[in-house]
PDB file of N, CA and C in Angstrom:
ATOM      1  N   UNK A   1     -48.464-121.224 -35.451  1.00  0.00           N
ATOM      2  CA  UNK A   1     -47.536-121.997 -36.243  1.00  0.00           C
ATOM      3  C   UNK A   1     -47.210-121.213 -37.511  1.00  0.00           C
ATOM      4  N   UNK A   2     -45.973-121.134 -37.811  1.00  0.00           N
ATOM      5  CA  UNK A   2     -45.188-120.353 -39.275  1.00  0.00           C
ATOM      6  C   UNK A   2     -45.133-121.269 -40.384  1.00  0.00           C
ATOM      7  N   UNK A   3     -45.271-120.678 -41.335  1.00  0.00           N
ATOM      8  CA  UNK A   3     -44.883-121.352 -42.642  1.00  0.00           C
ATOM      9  C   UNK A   3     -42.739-121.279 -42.928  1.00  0.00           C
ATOM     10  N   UNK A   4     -42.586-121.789 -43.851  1.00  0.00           N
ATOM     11  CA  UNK A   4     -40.691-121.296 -43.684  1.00  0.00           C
ATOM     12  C   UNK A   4     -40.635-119.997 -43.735  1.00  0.00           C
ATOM     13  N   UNK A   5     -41.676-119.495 -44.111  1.00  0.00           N
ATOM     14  CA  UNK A   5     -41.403-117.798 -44.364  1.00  0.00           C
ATOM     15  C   UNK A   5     -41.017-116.879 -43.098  1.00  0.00           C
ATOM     16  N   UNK A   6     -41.723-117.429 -41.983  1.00  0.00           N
ATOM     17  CA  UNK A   6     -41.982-116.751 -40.773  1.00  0.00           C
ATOM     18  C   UNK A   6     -43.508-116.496 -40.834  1.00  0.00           C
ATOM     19  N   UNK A   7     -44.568-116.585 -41.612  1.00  0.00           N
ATOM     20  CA  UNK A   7     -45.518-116.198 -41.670  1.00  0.00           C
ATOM     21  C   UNK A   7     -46.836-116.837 -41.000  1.00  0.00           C
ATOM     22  N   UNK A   8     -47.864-116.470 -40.476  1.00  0.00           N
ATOM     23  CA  UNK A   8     -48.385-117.460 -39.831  1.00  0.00           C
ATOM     24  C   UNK A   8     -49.220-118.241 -40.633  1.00  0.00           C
ATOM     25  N   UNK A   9     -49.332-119.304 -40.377  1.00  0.00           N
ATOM     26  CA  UNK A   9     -50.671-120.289 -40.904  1.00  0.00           C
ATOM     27  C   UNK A   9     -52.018-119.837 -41.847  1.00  0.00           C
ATOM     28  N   UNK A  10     -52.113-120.389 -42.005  1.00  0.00           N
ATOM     29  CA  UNK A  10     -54.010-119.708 -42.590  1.00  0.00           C
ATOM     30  C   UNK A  10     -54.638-120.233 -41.467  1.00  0.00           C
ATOM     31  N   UNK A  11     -54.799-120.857 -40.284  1.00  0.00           N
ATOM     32  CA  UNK A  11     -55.932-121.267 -39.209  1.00  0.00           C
ATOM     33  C   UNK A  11     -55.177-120.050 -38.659  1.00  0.00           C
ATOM     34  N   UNK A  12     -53.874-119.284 -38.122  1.00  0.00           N
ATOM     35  CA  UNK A  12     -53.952-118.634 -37.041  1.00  0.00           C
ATOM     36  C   UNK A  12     -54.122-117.351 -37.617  1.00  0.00           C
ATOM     37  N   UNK A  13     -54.737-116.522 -38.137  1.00  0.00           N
ATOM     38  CA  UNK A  13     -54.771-115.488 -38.378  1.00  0.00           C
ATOM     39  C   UNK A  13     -54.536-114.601 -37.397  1.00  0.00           C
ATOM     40  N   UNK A  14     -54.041-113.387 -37.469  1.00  0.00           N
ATOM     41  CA  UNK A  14     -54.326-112.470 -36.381  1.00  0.00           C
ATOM     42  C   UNK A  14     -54.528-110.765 -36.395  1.00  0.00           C
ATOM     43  N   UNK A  15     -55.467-111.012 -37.525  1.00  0.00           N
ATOM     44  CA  UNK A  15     -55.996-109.704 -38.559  1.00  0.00           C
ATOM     45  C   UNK A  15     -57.085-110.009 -38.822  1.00  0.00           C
ATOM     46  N   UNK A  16     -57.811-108.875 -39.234  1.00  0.00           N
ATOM     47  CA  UNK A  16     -59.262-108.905 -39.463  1.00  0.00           C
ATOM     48  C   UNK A  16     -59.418-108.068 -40.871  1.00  0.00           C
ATOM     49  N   UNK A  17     -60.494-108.505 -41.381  1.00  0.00           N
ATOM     50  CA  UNK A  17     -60.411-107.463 -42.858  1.00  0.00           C
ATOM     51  C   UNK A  17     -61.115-106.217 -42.584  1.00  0.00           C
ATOM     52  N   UNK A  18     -60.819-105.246 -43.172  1.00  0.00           N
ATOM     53  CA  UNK A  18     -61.785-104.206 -42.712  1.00  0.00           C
ATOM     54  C   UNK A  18     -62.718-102.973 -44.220  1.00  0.00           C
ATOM     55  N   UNK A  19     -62.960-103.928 -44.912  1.00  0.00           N
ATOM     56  CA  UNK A  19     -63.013-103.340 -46.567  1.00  0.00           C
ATOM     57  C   UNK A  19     -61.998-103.273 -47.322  1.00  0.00           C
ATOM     58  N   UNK A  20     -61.046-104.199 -46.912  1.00  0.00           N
ATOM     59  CA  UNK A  20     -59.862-104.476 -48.732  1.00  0.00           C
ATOM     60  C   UNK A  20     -60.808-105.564 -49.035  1.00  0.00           C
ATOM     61  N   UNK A  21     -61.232-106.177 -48.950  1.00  0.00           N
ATOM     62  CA  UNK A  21     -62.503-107.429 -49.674  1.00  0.00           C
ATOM     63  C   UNK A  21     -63.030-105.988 -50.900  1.00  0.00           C
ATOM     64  N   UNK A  22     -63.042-105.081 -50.640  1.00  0.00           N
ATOM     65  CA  UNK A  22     -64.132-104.153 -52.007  1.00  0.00           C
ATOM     66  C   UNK A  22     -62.970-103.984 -52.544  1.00  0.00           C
ATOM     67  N   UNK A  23     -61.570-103.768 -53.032  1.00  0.00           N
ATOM     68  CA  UNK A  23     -60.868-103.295 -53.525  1.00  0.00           C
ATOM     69  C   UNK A  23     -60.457-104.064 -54.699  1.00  0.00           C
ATOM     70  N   UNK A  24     -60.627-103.181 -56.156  1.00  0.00           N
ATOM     71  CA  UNK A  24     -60.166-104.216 -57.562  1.00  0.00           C
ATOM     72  C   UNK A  24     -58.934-103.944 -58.065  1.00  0.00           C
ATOM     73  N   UNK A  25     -58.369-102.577 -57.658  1.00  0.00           N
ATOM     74  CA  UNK A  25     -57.077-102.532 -57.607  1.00  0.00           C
ATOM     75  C   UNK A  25     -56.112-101.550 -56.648  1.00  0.00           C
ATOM     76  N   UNK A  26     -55.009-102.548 -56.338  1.00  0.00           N
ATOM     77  CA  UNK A  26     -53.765-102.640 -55.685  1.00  0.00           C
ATOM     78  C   UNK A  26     -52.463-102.251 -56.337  1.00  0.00           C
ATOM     79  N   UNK A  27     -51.719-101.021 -56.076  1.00  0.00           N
ATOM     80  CA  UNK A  27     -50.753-100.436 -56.966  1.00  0.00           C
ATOM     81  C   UNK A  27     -49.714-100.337 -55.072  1.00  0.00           C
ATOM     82  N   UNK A  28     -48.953-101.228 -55.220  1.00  0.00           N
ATOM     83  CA  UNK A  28     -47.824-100.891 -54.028  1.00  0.00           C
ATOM     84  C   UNK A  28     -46.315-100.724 -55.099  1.00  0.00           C
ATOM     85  N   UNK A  29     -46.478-100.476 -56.048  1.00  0.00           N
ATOM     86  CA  UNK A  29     -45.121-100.346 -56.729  1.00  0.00           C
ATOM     87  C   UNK A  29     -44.079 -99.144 -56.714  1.00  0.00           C
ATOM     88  N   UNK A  30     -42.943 -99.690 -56.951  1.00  0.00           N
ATOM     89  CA  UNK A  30     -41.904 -98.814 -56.503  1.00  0.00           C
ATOM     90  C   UNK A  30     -41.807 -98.592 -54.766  1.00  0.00           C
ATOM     91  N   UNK A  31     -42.428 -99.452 -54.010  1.00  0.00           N
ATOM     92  CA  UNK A  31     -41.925 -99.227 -52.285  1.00  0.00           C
ATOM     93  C   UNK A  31     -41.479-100.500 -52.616  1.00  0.00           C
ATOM     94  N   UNK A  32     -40.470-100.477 -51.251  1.00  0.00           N
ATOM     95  CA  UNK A  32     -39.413-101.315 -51.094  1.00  0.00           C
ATOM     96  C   UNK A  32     -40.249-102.043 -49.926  1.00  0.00           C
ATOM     97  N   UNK A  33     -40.873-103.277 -50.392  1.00  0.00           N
ATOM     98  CA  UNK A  33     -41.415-104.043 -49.125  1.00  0.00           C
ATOM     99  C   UNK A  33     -40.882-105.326 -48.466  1.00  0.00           C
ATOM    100  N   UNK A  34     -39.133-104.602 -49.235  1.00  0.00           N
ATOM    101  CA  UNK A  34     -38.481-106.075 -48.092  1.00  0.00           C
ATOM    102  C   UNK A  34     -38.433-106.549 -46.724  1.00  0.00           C
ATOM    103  N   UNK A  35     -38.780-105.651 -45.974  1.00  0.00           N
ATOM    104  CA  UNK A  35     -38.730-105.969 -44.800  1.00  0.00           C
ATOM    105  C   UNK A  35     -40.156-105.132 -44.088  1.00  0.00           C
ATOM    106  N   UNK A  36     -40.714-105.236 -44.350  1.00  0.00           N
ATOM    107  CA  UNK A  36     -41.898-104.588 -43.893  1.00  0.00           C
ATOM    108  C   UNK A  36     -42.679-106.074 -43.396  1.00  0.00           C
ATOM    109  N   UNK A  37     -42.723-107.240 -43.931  1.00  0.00           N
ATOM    110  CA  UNK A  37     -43.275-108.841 -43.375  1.00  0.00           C
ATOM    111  C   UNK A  37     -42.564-108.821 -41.656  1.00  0.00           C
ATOM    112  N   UNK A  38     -43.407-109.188 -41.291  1.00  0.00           N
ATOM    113  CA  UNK A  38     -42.321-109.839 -39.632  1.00  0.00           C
ATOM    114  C   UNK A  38     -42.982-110.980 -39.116  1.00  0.00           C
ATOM    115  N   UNK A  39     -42.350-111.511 -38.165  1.00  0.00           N
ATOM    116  CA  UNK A  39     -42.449-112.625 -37.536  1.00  0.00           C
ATOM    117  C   UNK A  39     -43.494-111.792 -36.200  1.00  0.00           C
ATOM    118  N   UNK A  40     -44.839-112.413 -36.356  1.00  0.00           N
ATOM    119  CA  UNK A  40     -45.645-112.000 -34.878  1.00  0.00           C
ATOM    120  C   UNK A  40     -45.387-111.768 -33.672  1.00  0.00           C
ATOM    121  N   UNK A  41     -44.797-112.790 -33.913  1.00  0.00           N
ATOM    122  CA  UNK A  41     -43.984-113.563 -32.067  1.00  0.00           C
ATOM    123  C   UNK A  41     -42.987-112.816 -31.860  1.00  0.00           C
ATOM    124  N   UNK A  42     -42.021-112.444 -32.527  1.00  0.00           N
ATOM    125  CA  UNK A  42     -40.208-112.433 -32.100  1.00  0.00           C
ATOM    126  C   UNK A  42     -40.705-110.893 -32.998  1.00  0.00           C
ATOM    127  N   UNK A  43     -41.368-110.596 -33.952  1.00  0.00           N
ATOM    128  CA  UNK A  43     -40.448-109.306 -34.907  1.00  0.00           C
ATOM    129  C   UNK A  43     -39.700-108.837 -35.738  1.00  0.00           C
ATOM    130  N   UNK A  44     -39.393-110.381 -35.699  1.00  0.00           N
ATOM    131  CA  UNK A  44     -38.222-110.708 -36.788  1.00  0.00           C
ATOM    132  C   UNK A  44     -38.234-110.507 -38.583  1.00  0.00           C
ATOM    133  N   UNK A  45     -37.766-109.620 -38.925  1.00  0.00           N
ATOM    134  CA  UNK A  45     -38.295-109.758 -40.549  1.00  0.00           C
ATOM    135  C   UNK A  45     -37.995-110.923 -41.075  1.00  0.00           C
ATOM    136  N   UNK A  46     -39.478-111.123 -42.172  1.00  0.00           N
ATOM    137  CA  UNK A  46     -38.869-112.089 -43.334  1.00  0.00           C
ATOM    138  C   UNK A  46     -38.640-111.138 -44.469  1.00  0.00           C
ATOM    139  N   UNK A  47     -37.476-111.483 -44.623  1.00  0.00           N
ATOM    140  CA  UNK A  47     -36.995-110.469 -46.134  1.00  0.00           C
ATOM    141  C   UNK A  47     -37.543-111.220 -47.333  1.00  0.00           C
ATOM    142  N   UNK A  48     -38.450-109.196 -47.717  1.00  0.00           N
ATOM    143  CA  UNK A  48     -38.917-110.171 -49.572  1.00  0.00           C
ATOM    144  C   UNK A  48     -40.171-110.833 -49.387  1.00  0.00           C
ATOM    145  N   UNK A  49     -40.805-110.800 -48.993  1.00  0.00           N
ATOM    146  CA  UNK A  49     -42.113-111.781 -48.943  1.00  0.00           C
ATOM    147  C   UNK A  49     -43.403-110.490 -48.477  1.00  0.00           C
ATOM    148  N   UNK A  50     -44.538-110.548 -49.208  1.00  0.00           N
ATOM    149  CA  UNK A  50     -45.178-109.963 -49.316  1.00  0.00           C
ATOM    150  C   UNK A  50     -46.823-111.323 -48.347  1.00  0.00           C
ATOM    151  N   UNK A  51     -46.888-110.809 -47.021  1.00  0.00           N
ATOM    152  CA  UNK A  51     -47.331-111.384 -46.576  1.00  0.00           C
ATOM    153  C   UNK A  51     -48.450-112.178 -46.916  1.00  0.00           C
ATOM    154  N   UNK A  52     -49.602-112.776 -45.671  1.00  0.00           N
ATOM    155  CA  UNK A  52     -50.962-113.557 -46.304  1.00  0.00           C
ATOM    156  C   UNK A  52     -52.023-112.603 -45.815  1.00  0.00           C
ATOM    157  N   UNK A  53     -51.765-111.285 -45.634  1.00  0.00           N
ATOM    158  CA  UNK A  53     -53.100-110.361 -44.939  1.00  0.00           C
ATOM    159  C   UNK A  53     -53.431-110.008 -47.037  1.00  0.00           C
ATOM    160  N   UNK A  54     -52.363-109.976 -47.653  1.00  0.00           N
ATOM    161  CA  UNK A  54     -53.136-109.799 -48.453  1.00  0.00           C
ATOM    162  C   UNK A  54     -54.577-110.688 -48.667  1.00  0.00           C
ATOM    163  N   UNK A  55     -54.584-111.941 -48.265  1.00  0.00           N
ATOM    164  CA  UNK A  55     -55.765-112.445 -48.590  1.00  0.00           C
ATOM    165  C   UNK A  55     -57.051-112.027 -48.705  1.00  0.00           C
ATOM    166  N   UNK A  56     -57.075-110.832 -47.752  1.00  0.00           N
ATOM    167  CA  UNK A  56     -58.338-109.954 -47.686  1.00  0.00           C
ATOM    168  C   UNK A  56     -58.694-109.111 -48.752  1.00  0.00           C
ATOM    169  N   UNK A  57     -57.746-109.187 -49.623  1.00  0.00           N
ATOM    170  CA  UNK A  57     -58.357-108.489 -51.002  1.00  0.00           C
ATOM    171  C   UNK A  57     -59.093-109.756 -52.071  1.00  0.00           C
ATOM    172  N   UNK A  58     -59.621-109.675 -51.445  1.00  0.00           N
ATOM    173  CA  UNK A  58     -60.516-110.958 -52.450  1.00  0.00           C
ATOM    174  C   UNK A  58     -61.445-110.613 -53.427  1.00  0.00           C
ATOM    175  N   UNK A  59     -61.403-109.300 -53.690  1.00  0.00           N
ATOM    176  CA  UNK A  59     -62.327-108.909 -55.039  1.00  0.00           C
ATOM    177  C   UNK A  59     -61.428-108.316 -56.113  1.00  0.00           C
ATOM    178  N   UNK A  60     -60.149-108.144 -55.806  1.00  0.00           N
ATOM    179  CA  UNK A  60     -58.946-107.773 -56.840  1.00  0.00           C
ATOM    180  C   UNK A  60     -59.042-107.844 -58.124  1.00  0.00           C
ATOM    181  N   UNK A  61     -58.750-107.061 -59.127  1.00  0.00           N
ATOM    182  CA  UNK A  61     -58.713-107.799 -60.609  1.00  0.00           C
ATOM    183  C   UNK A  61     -57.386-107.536 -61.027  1.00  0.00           C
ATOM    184  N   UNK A  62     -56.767-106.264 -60.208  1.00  0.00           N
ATOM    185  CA  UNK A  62     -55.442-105.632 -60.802  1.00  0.00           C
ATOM    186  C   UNK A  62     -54.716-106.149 -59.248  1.00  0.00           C
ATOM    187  N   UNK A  63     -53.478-106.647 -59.410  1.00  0.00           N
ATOM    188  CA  UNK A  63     -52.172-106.264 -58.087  1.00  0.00           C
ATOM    189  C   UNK A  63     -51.225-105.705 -58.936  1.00  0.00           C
ATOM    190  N   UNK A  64     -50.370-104.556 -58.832  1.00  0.00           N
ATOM    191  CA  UNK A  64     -49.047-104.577 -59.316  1.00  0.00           C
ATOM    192  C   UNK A  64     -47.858-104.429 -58.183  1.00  0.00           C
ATOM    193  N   UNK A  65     -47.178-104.759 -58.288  1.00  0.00           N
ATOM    194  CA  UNK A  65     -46.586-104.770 -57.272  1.00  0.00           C
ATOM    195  C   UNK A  65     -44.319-104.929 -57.783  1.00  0.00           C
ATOM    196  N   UNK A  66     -44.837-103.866 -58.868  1.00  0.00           N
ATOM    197  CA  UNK A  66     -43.193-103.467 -59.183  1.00  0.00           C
ATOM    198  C   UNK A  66     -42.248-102.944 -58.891  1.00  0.00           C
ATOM    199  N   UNK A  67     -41.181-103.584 -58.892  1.00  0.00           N
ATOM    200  CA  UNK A  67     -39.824-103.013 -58.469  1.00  0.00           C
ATOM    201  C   UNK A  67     -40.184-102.930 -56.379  1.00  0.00           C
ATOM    202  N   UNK A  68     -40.523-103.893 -56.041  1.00  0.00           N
ATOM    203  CA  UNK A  68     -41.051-104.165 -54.680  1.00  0.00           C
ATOM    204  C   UNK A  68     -40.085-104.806 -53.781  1.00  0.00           C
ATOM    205  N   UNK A  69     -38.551-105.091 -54.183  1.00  0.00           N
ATOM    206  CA  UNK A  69     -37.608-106.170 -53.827  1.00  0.00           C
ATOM    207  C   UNK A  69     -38.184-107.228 -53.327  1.00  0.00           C
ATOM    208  N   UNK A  70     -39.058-108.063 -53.743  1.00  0.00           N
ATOM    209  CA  UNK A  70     -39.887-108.700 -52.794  1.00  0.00           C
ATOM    210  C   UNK A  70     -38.992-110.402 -53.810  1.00  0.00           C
ATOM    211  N   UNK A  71     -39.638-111.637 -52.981  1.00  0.00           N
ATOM    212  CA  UNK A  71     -38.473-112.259 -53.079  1.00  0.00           C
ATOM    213  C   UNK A  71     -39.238-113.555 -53.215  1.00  0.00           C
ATOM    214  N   UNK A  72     -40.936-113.640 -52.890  1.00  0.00           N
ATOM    215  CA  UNK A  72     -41.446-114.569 -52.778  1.00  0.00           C
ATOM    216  C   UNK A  72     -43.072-113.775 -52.737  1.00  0.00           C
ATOM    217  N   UNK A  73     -43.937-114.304 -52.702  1.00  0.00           N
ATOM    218  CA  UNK A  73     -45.620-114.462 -52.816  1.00  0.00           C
ATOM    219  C   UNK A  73     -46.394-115.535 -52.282  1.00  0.00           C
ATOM    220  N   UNK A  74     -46.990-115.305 -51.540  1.00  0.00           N
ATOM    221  CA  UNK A  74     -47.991-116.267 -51.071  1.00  0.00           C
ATOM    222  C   UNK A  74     -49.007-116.852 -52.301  1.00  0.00           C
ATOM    223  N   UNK A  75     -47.999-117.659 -52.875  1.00  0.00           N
ATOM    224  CA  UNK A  75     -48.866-118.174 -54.011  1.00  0.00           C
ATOM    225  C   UNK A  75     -49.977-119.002 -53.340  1.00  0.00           C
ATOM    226  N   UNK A  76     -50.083-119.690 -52.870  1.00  0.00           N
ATOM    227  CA  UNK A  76     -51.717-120.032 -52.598  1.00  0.00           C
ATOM    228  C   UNK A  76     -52.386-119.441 -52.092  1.00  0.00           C
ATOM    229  N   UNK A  77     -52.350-118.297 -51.465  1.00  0.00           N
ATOM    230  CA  UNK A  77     -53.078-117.237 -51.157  1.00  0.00           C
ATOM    231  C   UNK A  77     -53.900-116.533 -52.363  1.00  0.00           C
ATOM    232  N   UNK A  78     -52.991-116.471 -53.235  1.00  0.00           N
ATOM    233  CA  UNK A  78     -53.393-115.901 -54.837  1.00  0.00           C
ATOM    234  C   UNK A  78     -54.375-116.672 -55.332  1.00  0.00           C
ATOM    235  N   UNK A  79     -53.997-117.993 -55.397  1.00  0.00           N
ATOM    236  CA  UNK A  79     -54.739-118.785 -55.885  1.00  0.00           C
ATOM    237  C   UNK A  79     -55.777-119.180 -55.428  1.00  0.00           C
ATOM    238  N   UNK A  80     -55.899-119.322 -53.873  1.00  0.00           N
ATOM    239  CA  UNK A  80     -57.500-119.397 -53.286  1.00  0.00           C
ATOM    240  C   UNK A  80     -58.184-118.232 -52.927  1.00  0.00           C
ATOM    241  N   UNK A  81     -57.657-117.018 -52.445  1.00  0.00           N
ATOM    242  CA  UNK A  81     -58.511-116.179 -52.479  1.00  0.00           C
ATOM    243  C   UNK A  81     -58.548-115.071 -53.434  1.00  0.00           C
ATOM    244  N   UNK A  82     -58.168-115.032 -54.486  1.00  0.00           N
ATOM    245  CA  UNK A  82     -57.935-113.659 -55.440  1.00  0.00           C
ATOM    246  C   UNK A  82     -58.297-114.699 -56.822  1.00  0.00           C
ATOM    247  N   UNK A  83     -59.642-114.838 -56.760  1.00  0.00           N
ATOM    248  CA  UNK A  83     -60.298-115.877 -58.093  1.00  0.00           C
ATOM    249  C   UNK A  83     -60.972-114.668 -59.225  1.00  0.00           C
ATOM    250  N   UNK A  84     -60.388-113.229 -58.971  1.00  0.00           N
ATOM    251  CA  UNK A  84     -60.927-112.544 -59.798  1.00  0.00           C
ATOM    252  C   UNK A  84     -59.656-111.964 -60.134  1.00  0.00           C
ATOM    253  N   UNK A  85     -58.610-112.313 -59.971  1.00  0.00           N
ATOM    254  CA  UNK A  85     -57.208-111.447 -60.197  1.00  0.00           C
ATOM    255  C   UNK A  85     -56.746-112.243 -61.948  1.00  0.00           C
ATOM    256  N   UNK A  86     -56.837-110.722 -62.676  1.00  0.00           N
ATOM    257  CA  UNK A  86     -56.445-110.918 -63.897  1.00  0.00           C
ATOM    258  C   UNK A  86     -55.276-110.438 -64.440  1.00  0.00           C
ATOM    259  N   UNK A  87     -54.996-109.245 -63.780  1.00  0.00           N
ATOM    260  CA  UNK A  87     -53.464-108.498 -64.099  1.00  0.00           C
ATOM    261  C   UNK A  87     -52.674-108.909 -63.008  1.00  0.00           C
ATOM    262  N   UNK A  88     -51.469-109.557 -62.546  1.00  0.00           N
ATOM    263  CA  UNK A  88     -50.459-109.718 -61.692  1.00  0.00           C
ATOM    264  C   UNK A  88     -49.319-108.728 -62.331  1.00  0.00           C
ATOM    265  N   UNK A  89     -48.933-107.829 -61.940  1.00  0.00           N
ATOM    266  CA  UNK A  89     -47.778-106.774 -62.638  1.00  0.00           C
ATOM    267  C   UNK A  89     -46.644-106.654 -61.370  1.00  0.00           C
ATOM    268  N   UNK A  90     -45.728-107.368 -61.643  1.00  0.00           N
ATOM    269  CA  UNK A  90     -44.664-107.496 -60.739  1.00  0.00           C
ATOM    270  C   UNK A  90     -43.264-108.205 -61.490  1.00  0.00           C
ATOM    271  N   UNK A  91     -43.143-106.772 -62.405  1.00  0.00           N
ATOM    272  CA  UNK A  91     -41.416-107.283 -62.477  1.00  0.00           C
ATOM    273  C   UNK A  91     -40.443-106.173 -61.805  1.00  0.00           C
ATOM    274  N   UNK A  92     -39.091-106.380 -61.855  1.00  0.00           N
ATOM    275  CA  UNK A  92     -38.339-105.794 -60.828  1.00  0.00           C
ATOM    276  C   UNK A  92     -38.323-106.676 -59.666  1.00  0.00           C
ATOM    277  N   UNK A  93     -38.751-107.530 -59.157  1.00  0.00           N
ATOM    278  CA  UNK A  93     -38.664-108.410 -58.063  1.00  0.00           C
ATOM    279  C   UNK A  93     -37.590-109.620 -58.572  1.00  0.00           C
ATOM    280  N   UNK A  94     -37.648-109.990 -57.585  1.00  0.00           N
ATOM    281  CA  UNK A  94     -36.601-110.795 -56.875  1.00  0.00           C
ATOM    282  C   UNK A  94     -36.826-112.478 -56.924  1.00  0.00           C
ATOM    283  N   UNK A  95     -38.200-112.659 -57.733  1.00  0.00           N
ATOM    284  CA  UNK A  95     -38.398-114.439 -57.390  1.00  0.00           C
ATOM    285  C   UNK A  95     -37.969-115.206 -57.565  1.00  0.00           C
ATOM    286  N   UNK A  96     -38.312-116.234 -56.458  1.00  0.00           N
ATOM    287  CA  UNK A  96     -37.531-117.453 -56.776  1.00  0.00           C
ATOM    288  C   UNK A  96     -37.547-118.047 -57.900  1.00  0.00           C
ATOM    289  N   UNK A  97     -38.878-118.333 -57.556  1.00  0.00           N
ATOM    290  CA  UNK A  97     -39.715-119.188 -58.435  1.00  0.00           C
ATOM    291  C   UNK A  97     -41.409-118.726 -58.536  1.00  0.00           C
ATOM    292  N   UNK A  98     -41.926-119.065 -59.752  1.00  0.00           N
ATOM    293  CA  UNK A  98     -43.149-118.842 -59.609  1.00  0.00           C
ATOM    294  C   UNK A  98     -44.327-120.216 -60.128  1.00  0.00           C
ATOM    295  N   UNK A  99     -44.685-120.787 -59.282  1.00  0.00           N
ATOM    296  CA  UNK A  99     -45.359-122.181 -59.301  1.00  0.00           C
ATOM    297  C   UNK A  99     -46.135-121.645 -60.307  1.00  0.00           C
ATOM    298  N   UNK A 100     -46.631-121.715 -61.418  1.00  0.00           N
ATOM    299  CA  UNK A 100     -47.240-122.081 -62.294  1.00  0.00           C
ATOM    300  C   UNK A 100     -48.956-122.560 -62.109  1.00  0.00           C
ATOM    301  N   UNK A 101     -48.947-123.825 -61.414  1.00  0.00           N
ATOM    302  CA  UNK A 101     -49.730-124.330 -60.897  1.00  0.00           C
ATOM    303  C   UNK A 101     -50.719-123.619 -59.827  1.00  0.00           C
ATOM    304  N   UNK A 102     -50.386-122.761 -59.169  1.00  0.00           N
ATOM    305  CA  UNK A 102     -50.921-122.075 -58.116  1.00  0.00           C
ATOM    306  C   UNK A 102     -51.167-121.128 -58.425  1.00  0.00           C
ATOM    307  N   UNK A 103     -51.339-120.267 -59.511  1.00  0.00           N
ATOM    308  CA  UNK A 103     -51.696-119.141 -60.077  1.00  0.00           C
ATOM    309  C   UNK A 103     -53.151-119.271 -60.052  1.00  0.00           C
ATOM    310  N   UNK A 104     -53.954-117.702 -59.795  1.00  0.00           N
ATOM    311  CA  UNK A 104     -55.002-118.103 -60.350  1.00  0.00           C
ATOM    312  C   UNK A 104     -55.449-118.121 -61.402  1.00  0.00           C
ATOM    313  N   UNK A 105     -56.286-119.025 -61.798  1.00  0.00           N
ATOM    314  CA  UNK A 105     -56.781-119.455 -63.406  1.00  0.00           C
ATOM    315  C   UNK A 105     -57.599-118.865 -64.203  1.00  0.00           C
ATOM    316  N   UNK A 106     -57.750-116.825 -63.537  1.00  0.00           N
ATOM    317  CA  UNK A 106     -58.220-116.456 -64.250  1.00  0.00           C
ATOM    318  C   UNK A 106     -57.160-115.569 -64.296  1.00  0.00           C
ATOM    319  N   UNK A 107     -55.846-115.622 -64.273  1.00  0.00           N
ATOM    320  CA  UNK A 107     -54.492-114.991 -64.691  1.00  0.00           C
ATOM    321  C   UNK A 107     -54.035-115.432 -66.061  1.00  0.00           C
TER     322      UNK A 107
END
């Protein structure tokens, strides 16, 4: 089952972590990760959305993720698994919106 994104669920995963859990920082800036997300099933890109495999970085303190055309974030992803993420560095993007609420609270 997809979220509107195209993305799958948090019950269906279909990735495994393989040591991004040790990683405190994440520098994907300046790549263009609009279309790099896809739909499992079909292939289909979701444009702009920076998938939920990030979840496996769960020891993060830094993400930057600038000038990424990206268009959206798995904000509850952020917020439940990245409880050590203190720097979020992502301007140059594209967001909609950024829930406030779903941030994590040590941001």
């Amino acid at each position: 089952e997809e979220d509107e994104h195209g993305r799958l669920k948090r019950h269906e995963k279909a990735w495994e972590c393989h040591g991004e859990e040790m990683l405190t920082l994440v520098d994907l800036s300046d790549n263009d990760l609009s279309l790099l997300s896809s739909d499992s099933k079909n292939m289909k890109p979701t444009i702009g959305v920076l998938d939920d495999r990030i979840a496996c970085f769960t020891s993060l303190l830094t993400l930057r993720i600038k000038n990424c055309r990206l268009t959206d974030l798995p904000w509850d992803v952020l917020n439940e698994n990245m409880t050590s993420l203190v720097t979020l560095d992502a301007p140059g993007n594209n967001f909609k919106s950024v829930p406030l609420k779903t941030l994590p609270m040590t941001l």
